[in-house]
C-alpha atoms as a PDB file:
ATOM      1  CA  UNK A   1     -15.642 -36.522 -61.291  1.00  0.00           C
ATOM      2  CA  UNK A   2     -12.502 -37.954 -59.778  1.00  0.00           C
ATOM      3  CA  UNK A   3     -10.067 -39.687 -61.462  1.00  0.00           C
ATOM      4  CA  UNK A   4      -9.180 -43.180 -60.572  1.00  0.00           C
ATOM      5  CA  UNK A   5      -5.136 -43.529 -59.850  1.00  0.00           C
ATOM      6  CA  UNK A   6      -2.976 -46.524 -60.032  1.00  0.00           C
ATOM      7  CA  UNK A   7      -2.689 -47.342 -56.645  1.00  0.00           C
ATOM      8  CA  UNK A   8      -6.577 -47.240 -56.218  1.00  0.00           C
ATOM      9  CA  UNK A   9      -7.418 -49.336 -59.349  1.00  0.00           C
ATOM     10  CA  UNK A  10      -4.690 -52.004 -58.507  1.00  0.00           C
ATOM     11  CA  UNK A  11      -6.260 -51.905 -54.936  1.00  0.00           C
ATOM     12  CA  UNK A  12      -9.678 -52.530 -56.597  1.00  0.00           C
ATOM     13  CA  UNK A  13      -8.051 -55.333 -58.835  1.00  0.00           C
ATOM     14  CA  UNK A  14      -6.768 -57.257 -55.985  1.00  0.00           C
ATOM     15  CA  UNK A  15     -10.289 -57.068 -53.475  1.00  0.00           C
ATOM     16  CA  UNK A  16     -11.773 -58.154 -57.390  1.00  0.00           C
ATOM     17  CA  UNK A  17      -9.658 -61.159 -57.301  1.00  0.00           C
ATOM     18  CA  UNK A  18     -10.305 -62.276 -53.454  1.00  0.00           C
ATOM     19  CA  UNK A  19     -13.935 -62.268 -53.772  1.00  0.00           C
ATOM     20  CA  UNK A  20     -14.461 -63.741 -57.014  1.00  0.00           C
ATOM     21  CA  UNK A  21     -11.098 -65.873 -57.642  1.00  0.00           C
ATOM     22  CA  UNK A  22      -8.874 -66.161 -60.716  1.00  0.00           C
ATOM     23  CA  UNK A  23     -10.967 -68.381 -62.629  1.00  0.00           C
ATOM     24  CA  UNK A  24     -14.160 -66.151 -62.776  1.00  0.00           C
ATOM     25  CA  UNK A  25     -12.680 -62.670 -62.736  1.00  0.00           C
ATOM     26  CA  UNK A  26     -11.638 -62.884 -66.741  1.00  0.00           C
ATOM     27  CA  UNK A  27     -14.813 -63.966 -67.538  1.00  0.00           C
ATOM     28  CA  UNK A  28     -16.586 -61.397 -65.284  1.00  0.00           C
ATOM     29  CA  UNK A  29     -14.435 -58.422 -67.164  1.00  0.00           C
ATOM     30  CA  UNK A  30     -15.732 -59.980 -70.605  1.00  0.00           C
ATOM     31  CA  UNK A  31     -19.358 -60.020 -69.149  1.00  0.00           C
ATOM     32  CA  UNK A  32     -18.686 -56.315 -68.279  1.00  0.00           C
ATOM     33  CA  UNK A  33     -17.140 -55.169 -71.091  1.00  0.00           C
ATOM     34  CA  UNK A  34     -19.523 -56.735 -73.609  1.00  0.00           C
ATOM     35  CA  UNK A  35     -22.492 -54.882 -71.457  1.00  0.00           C
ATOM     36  CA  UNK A  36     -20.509 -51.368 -71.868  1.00  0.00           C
ATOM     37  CA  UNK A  37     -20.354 -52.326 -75.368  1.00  0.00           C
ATOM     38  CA  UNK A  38     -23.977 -52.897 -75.818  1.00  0.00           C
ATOM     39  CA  UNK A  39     -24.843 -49.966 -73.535  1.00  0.00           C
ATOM     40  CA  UNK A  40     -22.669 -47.546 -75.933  1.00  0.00           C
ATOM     41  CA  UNK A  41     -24.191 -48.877 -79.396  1.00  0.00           C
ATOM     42  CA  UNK A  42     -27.662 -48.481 -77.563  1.00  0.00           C
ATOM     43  CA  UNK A  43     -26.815 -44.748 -76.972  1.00  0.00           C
ATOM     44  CA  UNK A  44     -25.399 -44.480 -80.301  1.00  0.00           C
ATOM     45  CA  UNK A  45     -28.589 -45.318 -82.164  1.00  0.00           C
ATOM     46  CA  UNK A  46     -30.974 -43.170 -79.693  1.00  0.00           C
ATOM     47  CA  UNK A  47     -28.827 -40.186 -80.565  1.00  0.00           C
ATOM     48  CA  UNK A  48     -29.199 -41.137 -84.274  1.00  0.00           C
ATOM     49  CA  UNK A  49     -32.818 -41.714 -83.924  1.00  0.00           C
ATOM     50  CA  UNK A  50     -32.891 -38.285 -82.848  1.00  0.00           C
ATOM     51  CA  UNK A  51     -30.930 -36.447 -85.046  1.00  0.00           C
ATOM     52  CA  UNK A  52     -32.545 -37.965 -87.655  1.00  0.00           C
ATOM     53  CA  UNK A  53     -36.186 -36.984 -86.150  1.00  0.00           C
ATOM     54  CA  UNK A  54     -34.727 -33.728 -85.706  1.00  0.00           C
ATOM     55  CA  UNK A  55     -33.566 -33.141 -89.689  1.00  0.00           C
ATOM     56  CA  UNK A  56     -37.008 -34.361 -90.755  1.00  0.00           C
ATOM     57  CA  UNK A  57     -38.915 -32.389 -92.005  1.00  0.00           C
ATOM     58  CA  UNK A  58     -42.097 -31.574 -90.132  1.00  0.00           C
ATOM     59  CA  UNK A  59     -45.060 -31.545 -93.181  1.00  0.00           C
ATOM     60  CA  UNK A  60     -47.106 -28.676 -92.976  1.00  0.00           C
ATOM     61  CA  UNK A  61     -50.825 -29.807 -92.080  1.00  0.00           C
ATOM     62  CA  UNK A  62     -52.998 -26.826 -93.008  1.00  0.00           C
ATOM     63  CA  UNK A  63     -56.241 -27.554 -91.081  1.00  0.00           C
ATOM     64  CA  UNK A  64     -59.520 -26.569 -92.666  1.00  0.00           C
ATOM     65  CA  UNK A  65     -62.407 -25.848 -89.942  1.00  0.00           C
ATOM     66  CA  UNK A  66     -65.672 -26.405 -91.157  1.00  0.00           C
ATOM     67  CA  UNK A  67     -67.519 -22.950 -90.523  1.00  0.00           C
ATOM     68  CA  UNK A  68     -70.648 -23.642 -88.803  1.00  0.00           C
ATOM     69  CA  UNK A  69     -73.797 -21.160 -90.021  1.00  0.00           C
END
């Protein structure tokens, strides 16, 4: 993946702040950042969902067949 460089994210800061204006663009970052923030706790409990469903322990279910005469 390439890395984003100083020139290209201050670039992408300014175009930010044309279209959407001085007023709006803090509280579009806080939007943002509180979605990454969600999105990264949401990850965080799938992957302890799993690992917990993985350190279960499966119960063994011995299956009796009834033998047909």
């Amino acid at each position: 993946m390439n890395n984003i460089g100083t020139s290209e994210l201050v670039v992408i800061l300014i175009i930010a702040l044309l279209v959407f204006g001085p007023k709006k663009l803090p509280e579009i970052a806080r939007s943002i950042g509180r979605g990454i923030f969600k999105l990264k706790q949401e990850f965080n409990n799938l992957k302890d969902t799993m690992d917990e469903e993985s350190t279960r322990e499966v119960p063994s279910s011995k299956t009796t067949h009834d033998k047909k005469s």
